[in-house]
N, C-alpha and C. Protein backbone atom coordinates (compact mmCIF):
# COMPACT_ATOMS: atom_id res chain seq x y z
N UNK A 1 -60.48 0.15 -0.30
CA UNK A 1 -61.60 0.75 0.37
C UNK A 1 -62.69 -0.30 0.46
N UNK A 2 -63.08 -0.47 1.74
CA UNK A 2 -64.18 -1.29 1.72
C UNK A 2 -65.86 -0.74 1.82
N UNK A 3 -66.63 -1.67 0.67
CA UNK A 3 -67.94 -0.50 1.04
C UNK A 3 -68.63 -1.76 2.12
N UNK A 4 -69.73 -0.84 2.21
CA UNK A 4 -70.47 -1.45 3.23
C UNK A 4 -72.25 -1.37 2.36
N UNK A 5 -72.84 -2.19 2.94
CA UNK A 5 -74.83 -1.95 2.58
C UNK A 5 -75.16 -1.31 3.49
N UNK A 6 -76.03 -0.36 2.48
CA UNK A 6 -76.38 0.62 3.28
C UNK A 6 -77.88 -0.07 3.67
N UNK A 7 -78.34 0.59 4.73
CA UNK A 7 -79.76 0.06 5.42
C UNK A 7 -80.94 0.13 4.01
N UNK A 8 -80.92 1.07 3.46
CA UNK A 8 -81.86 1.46 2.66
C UNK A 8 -82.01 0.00 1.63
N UNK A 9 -81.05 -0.38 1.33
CA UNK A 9 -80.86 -0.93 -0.01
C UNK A 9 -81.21 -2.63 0.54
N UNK A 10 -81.38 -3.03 1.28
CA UNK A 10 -81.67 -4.41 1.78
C UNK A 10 -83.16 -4.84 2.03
N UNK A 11 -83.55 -5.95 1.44
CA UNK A 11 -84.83 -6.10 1.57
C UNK A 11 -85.22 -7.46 2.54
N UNK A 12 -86.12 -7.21 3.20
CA UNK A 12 -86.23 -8.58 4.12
C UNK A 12 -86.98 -9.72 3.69
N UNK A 13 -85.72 -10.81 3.60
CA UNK A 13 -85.94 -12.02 2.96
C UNK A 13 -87.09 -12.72 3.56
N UNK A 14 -87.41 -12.38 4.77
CA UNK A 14 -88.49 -13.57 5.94
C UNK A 14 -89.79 -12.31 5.74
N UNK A 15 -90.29 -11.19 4.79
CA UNK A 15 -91.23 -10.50 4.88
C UNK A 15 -92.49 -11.24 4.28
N UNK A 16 -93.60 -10.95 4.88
CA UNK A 16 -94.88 -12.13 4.54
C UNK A 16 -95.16 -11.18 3.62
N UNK A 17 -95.41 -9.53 3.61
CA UNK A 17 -95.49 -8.87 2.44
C UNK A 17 -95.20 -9.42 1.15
N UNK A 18 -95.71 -8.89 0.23
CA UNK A 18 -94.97 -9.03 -1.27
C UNK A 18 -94.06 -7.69 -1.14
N UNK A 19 -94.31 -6.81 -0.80
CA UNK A 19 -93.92 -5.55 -1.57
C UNK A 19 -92.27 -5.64 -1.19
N UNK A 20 -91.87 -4.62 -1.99
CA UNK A 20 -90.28 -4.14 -2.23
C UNK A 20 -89.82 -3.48 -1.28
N UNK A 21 -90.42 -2.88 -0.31
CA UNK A 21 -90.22 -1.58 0.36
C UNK A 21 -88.53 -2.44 1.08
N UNK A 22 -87.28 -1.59 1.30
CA UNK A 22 -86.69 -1.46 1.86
C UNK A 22 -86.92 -1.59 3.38
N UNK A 23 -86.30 -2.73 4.50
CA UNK A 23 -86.89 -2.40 5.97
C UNK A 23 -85.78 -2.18 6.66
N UNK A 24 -85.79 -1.76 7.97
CA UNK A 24 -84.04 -1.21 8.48
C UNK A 24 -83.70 -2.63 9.31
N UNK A 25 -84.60 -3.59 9.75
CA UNK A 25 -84.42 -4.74 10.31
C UNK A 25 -85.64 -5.42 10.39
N UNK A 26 -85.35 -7.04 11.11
CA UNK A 26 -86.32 -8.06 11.15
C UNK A 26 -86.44 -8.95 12.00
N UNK A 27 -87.18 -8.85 12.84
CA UNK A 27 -86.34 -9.79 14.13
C UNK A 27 -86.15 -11.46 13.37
N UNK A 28 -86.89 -11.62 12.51
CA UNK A 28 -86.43 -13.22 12.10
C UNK A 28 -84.93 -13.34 11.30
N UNK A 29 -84.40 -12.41 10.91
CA UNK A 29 -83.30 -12.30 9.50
C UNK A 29 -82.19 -11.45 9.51
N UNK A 30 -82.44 -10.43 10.08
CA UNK A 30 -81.29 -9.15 9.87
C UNK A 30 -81.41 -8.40 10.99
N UNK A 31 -79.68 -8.23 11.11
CA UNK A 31 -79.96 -7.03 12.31
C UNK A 31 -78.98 -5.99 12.10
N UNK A 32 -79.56 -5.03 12.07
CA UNK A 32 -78.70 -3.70 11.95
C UNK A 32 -77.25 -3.45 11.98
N UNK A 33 -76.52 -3.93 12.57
CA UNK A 33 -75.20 -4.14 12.69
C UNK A 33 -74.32 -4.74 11.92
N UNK A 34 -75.04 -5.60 10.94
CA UNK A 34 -74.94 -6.34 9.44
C UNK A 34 -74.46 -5.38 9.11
N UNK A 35 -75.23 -4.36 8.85
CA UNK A 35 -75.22 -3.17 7.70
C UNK A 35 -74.08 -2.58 7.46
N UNK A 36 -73.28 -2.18 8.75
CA UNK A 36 -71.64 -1.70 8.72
C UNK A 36 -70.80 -2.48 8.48
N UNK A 37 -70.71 -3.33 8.16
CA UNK A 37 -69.38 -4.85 7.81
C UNK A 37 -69.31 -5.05 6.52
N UNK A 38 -67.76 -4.55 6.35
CA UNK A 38 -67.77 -4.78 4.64
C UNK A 38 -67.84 -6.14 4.50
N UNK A 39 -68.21 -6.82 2.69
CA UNK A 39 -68.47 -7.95 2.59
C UNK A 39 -67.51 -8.97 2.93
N UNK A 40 -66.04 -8.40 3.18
CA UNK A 40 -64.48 -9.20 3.70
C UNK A 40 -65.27 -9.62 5.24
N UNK A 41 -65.62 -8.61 5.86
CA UNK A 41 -65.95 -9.32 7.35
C UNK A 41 -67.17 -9.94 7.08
N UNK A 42 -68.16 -9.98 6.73
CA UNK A 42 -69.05 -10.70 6.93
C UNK A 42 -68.75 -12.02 6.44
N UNK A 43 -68.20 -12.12 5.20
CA UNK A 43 -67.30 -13.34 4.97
C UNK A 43 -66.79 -14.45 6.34
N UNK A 44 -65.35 -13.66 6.65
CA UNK A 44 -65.16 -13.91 7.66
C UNK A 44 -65.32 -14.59 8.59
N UNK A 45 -66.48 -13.57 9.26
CA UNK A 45 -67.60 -14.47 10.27
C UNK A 45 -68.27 -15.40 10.07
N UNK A 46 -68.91 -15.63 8.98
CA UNK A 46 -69.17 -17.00 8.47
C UNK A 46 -68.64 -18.14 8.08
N UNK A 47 -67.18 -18.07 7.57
CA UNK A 47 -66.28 -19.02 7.30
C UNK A 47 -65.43 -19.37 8.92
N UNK A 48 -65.79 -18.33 10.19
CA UNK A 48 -65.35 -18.77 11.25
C UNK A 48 -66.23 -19.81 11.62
N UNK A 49 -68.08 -19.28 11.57
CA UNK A 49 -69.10 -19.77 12.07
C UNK A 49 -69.30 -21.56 11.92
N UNK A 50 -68.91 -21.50 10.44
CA UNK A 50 -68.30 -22.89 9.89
C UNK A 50 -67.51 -24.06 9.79
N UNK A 51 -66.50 -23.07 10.48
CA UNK A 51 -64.94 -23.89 11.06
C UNK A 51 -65.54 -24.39 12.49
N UNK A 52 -66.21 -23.60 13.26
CA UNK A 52 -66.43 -23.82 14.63
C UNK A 52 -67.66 -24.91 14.38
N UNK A 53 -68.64 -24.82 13.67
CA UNK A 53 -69.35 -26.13 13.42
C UNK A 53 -68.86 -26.90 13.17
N UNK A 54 -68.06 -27.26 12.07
CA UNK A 54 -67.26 -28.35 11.86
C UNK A 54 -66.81 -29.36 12.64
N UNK A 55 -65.74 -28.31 13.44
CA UNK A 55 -64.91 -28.68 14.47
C UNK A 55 -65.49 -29.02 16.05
N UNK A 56 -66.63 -28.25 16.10
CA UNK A 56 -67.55 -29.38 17.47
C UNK A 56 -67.84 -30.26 16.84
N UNK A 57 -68.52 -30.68 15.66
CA UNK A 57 -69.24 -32.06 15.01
C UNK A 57 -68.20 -32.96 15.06
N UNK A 58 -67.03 -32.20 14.36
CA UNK A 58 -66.22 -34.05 14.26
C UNK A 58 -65.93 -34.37 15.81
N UNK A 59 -65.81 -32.97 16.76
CA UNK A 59 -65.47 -33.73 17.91
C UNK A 59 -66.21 -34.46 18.65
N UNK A 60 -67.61 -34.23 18.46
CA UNK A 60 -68.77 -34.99 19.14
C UNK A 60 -68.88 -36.15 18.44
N UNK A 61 -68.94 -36.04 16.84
CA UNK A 61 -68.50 -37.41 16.22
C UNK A 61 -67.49 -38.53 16.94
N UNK A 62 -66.66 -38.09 17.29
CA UNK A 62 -65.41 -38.64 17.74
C UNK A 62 -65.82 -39.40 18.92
N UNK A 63 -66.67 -38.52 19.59
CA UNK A 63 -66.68 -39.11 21.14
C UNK A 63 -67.83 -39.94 20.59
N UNK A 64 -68.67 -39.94 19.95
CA UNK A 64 -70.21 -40.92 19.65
C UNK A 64 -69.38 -42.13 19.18
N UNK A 65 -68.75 -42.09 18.41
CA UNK A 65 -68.13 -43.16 17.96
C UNK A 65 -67.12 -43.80 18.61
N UNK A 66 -66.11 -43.12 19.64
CA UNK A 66 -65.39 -43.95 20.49
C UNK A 66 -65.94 -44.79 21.61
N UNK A 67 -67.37 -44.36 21.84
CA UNK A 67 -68.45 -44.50 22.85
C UNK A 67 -68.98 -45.94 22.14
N UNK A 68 -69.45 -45.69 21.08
CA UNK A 68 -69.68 -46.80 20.59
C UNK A 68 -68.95 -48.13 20.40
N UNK A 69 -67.62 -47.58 19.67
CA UNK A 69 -66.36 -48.70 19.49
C UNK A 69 -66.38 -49.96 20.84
N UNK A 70 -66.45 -48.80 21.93
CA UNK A 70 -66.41 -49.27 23.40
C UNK A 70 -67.93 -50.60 23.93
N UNK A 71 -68.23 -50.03 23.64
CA UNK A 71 -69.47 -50.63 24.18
C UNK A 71 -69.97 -51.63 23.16
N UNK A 72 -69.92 -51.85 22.09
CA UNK A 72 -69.88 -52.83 21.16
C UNK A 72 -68.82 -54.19 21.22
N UNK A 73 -67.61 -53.88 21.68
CA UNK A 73 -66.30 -54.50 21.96
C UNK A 73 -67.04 -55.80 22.83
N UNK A 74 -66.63 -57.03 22.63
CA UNK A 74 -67.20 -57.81 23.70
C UNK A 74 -65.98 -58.18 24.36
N UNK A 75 -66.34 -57.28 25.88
CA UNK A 75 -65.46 -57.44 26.48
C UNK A 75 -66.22 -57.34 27.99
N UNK A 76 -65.80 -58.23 28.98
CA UNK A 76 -66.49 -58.04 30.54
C UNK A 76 -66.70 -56.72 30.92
N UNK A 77 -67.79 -56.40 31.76
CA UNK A 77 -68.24 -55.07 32.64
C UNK A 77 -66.40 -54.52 32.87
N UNK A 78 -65.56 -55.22 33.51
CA UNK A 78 -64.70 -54.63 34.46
C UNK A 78 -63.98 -53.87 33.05
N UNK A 79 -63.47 -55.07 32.16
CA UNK A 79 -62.69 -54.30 31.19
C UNK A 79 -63.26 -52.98 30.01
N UNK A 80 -64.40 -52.78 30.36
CA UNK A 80 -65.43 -52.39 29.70
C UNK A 80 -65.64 -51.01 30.25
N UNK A 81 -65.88 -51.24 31.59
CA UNK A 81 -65.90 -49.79 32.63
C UNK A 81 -63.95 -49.12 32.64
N UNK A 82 -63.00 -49.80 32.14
CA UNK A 82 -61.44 -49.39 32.05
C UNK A 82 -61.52 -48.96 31.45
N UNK A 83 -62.11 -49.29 29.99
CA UNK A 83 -61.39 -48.74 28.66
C UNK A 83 -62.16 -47.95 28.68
N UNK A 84 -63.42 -47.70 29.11
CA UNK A 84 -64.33 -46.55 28.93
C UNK A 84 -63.69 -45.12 29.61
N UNK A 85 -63.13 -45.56 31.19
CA UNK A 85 -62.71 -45.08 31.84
C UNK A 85 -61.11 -43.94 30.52
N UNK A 86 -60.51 -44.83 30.57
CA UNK A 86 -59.29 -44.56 29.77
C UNK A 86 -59.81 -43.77 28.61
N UNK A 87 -60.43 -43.99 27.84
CA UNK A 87 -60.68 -43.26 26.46
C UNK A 87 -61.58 -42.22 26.66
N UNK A 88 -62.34 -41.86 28.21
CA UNK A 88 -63.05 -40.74 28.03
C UNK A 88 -61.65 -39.62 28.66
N UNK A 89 -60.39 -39.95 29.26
CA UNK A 89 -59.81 -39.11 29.76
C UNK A 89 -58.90 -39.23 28.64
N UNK A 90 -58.41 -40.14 27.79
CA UNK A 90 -58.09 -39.63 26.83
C UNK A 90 -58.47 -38.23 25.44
N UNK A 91 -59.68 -38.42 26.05
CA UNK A 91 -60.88 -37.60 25.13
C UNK A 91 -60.98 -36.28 25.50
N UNK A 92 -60.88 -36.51 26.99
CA UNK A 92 -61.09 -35.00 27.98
C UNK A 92 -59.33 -34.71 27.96
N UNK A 93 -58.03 -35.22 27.95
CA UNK A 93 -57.03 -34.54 27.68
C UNK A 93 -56.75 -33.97 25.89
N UNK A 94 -57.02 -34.54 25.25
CA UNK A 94 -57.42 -33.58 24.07
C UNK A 94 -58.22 -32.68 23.37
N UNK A 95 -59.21 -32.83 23.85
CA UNK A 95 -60.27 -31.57 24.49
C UNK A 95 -59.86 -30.53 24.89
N UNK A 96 -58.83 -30.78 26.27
CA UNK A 96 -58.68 -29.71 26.81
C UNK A 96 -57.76 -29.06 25.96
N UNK A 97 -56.85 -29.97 25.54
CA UNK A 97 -55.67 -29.23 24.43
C UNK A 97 -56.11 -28.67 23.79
N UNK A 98 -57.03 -29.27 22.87
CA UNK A 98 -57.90 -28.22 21.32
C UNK A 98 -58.25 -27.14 22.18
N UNK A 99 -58.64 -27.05 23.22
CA UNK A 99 -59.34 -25.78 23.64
C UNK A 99 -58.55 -24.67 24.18
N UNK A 100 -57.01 -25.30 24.89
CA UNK A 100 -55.92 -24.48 25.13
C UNK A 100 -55.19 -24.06 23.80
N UNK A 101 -55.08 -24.67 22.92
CA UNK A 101 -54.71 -23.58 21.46
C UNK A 101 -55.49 -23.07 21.30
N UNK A 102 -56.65 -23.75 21.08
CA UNK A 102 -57.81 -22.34 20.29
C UNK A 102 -57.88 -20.94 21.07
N UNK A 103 -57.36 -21.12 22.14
CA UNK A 103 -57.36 -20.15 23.32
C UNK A 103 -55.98 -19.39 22.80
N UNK A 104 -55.24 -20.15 22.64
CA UNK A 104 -53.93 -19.06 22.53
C UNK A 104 -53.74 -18.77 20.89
N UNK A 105 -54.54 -19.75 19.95
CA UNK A 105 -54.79 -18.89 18.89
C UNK A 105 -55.54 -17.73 18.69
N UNK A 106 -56.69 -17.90 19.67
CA UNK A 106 -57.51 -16.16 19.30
C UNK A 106 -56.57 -15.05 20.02
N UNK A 107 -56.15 -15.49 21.22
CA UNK A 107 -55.22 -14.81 21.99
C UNK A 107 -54.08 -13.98 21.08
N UNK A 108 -53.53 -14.82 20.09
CA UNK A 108 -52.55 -14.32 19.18
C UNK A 108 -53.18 -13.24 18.33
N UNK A 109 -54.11 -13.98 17.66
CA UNK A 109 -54.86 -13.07 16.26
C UNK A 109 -55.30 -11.94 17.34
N UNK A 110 -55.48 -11.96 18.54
CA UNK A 110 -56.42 -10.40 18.80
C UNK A 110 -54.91 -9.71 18.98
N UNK A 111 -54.39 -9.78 19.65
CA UNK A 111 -53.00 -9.18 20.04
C UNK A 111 -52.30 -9.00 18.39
N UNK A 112 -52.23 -9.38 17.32
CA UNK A 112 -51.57 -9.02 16.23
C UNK A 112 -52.94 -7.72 15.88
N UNK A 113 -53.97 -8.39 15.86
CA UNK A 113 -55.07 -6.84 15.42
C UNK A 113 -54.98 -5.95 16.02
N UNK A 114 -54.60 -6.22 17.56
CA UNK A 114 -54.42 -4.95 18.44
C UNK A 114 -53.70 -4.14 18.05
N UNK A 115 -52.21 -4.94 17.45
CA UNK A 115 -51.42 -4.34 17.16
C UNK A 115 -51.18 -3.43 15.89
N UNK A 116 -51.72 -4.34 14.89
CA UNK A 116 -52.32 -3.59 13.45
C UNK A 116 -53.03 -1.99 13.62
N UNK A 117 -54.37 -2.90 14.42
CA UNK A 117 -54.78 -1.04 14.57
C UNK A 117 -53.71 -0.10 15.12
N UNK A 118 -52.65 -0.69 16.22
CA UNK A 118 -51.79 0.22 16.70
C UNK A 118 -51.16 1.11 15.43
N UNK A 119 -50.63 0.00 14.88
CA UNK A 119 -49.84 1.03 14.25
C UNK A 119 -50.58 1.90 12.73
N UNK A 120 -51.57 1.41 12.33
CA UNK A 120 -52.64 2.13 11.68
C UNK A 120 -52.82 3.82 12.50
N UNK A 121 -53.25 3.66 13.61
CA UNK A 121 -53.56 4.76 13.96
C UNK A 121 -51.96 5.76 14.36
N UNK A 122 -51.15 5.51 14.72
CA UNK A 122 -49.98 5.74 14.53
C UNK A 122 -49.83 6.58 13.30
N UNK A 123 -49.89 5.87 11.99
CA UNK A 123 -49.68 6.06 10.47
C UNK A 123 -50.89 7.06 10.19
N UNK A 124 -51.73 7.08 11.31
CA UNK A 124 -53.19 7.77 10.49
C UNK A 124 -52.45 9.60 11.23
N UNK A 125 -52.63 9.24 12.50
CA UNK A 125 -51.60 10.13 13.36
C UNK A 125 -50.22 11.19 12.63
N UNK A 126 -49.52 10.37 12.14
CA UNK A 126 -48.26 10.96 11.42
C UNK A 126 -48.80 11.86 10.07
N UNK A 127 -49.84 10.95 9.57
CA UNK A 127 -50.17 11.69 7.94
C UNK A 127 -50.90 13.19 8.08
N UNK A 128 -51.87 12.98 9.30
CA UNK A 128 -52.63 13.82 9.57
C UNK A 128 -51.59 14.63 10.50
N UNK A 129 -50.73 14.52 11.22
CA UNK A 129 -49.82 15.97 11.06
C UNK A 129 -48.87 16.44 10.21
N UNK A 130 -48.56 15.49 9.17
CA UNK A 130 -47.97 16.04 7.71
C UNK A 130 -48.94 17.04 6.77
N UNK A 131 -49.99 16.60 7.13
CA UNK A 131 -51.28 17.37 6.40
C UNK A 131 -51.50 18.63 6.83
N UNK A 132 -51.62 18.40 8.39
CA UNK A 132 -51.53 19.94 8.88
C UNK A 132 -50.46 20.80 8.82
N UNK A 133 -48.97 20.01 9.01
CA UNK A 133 -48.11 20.92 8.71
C UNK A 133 -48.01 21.84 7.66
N UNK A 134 -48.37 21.01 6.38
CA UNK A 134 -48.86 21.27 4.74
C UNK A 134 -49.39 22.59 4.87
N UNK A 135 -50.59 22.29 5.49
CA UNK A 135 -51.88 23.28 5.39
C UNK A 135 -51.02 24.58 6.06
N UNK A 136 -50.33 24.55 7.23
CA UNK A 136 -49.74 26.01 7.96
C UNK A 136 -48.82 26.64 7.10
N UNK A 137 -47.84 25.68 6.28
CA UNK A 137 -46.72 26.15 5.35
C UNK A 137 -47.50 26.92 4.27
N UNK A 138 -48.84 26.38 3.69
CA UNK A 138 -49.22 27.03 2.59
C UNK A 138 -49.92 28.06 3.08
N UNK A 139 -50.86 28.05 4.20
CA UNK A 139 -51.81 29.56 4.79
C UNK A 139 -50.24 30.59 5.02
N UNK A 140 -48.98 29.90 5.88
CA UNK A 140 -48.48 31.20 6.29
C UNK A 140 -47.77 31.68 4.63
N UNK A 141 -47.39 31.05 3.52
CA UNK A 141 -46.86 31.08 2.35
C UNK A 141 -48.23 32.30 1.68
N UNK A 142 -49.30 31.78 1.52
CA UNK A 142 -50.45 32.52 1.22
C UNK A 142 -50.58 34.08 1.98
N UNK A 143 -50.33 33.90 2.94
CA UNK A 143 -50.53 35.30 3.89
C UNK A 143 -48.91 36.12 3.64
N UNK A 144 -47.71 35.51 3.42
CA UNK A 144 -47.32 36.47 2.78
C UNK A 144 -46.87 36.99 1.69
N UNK A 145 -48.15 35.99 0.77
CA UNK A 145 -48.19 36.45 -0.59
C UNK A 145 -48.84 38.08 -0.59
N UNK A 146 -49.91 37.58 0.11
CA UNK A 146 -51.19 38.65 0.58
C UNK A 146 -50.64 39.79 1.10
N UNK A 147 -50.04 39.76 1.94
CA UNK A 147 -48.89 41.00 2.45
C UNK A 147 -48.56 41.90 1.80
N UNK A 148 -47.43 40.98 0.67
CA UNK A 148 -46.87 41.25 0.10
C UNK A 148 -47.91 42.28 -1.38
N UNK A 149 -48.71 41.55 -1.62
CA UNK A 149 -49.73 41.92 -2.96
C UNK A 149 -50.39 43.38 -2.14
N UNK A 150 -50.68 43.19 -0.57
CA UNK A 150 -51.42 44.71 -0.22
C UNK A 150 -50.21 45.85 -0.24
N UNK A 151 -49.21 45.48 -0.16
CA UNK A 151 -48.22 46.47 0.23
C UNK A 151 -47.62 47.02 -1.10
N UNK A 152 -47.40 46.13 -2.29
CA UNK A 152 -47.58 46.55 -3.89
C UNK A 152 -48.82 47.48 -4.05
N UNK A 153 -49.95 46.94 -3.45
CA UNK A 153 -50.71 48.03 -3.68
C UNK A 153 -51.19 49.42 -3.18
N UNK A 154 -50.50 49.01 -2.15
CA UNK A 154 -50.20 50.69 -1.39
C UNK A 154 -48.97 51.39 -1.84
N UNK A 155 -48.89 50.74 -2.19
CA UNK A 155 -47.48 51.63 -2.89
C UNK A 155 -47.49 52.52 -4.27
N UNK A 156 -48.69 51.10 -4.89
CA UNK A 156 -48.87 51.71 -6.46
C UNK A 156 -49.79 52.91 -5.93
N UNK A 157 -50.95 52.73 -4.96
CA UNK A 157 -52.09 53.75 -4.63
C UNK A 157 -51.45 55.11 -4.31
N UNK A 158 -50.23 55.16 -3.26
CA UNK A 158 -49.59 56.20 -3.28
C UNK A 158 -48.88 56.85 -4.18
N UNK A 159 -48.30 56.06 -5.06
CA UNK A 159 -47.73 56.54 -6.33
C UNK A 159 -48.61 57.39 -6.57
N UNK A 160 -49.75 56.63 -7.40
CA UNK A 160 -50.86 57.08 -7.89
C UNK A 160 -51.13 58.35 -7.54
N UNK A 161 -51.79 58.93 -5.78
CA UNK A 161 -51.89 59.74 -5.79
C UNK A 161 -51.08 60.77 -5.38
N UNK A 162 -49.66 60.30 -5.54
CA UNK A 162 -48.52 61.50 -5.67
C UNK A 162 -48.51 61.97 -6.88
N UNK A 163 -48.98 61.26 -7.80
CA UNK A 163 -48.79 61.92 -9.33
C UNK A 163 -50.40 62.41 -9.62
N UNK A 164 -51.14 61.98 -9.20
CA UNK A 164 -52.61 62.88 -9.25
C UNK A 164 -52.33 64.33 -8.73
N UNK A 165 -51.83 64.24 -7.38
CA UNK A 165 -51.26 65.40 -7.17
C UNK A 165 -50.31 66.53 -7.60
N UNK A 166 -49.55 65.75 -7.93
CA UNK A 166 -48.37 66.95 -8.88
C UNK A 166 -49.16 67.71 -10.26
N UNK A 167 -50.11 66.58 -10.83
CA UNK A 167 -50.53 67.00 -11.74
C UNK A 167 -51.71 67.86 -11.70
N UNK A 168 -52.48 67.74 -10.71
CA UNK A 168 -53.38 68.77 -9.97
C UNK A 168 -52.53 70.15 -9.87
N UNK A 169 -51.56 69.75 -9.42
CA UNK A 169 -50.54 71.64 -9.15
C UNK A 169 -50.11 72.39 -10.43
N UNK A 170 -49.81 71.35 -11.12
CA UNK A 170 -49.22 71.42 -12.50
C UNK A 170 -50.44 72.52 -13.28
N UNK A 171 -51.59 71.75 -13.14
CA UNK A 171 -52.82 72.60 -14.10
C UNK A 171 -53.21 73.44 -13.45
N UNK A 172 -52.97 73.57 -12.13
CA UNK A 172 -53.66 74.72 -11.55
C UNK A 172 -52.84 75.78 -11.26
N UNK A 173 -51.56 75.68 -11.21
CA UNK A 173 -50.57 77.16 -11.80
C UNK A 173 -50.62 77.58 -12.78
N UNK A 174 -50.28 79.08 -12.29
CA UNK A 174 -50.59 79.44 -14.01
C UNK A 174 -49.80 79.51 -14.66
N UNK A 175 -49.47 78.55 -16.00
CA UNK A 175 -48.57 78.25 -16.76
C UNK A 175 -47.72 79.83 -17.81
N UNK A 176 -48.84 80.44 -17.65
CA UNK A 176 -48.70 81.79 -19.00
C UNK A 176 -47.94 82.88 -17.80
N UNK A 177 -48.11 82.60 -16.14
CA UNK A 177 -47.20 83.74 -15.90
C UNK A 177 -46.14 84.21 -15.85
């Protein structure tokens, strides 16, 4: 089970206040939508947020420094404008690659979640008509317990007042005639 923070319980870190008071948001710090994400996703998103920094820096690294390599090289304008030529399309065909996996990696991960929830709700689906089935077997089991318990008791009630009756006749004849 995952919990979540509730609005109440969060205090805003960027408040010029001193005080404690609980706030529901902040436009400098927090935004409401925080509040529903157990701490696994918010995780998450931040260890994505991180990977994706990373991974533009070294690539801009990459190009600052192949840029450099280049232009430092003492080598004539012509061979100079080639290799520049060459290593920025080298740069822009792996580029494009990193960006065609990363593409068919999210592509994957959403299509496996798609699928997860599929069959979650499926499983949520099946339990919840095992549950109801449950519930009809025991109301109709219950109802003809109930039946059964009123019809014992109409039975005993009539007993009852078949023998109230006899015994009503009983005392009210006259026994001595």
């Amino acid at each position: 089970m995952s919990a979540t923070v509730p609005v109440e319980t969060v205090l805003c870190a960027n408040s010029a206040s001193s005080s404690s008071e609980p706030r529901e948001s902040c436009s400098n710090c927090l935004r409401p939508e925080k509040f529903n994400k157990s701490p696994q996703q918010l995780m998450s998103e931040r260890e994505s947020g991180y990977l994706r920094g990373f991974l533009a820096g070294a690539f801009l690294g990459g190009i600052v420094g192949a840029l450099t390599a280049l232009l430092l090289a003492p080598k004539s304008g012509r061979e100079l404008r080639a290799d520049i030529r060459r290593r920025s399309e080298e740069l822009y065909t792996k580029a494009r690659a990193f960006f065609e996996q990363a593409t068919e990696d999210v592509a994957d991960e959403l299509n496996s979640a798609r699928e997860q929830a599929r069959v979650l709700v499926q499983t949520a689906r099946e339990q919840a008509a095992a549950i109801i089935k449950d519930a009809e077997r025991t109301l109709q089991e219950a109802r003809s317990r109930a039946a059964a318990a009123v019809e014992r008791v109409r039975e005993a009630s009539r007993a009852g007042a078949e023998a109230f009756r006899s015994e009503l006749r009983q005392s009210s004849s006259p026994e001595g005639e």
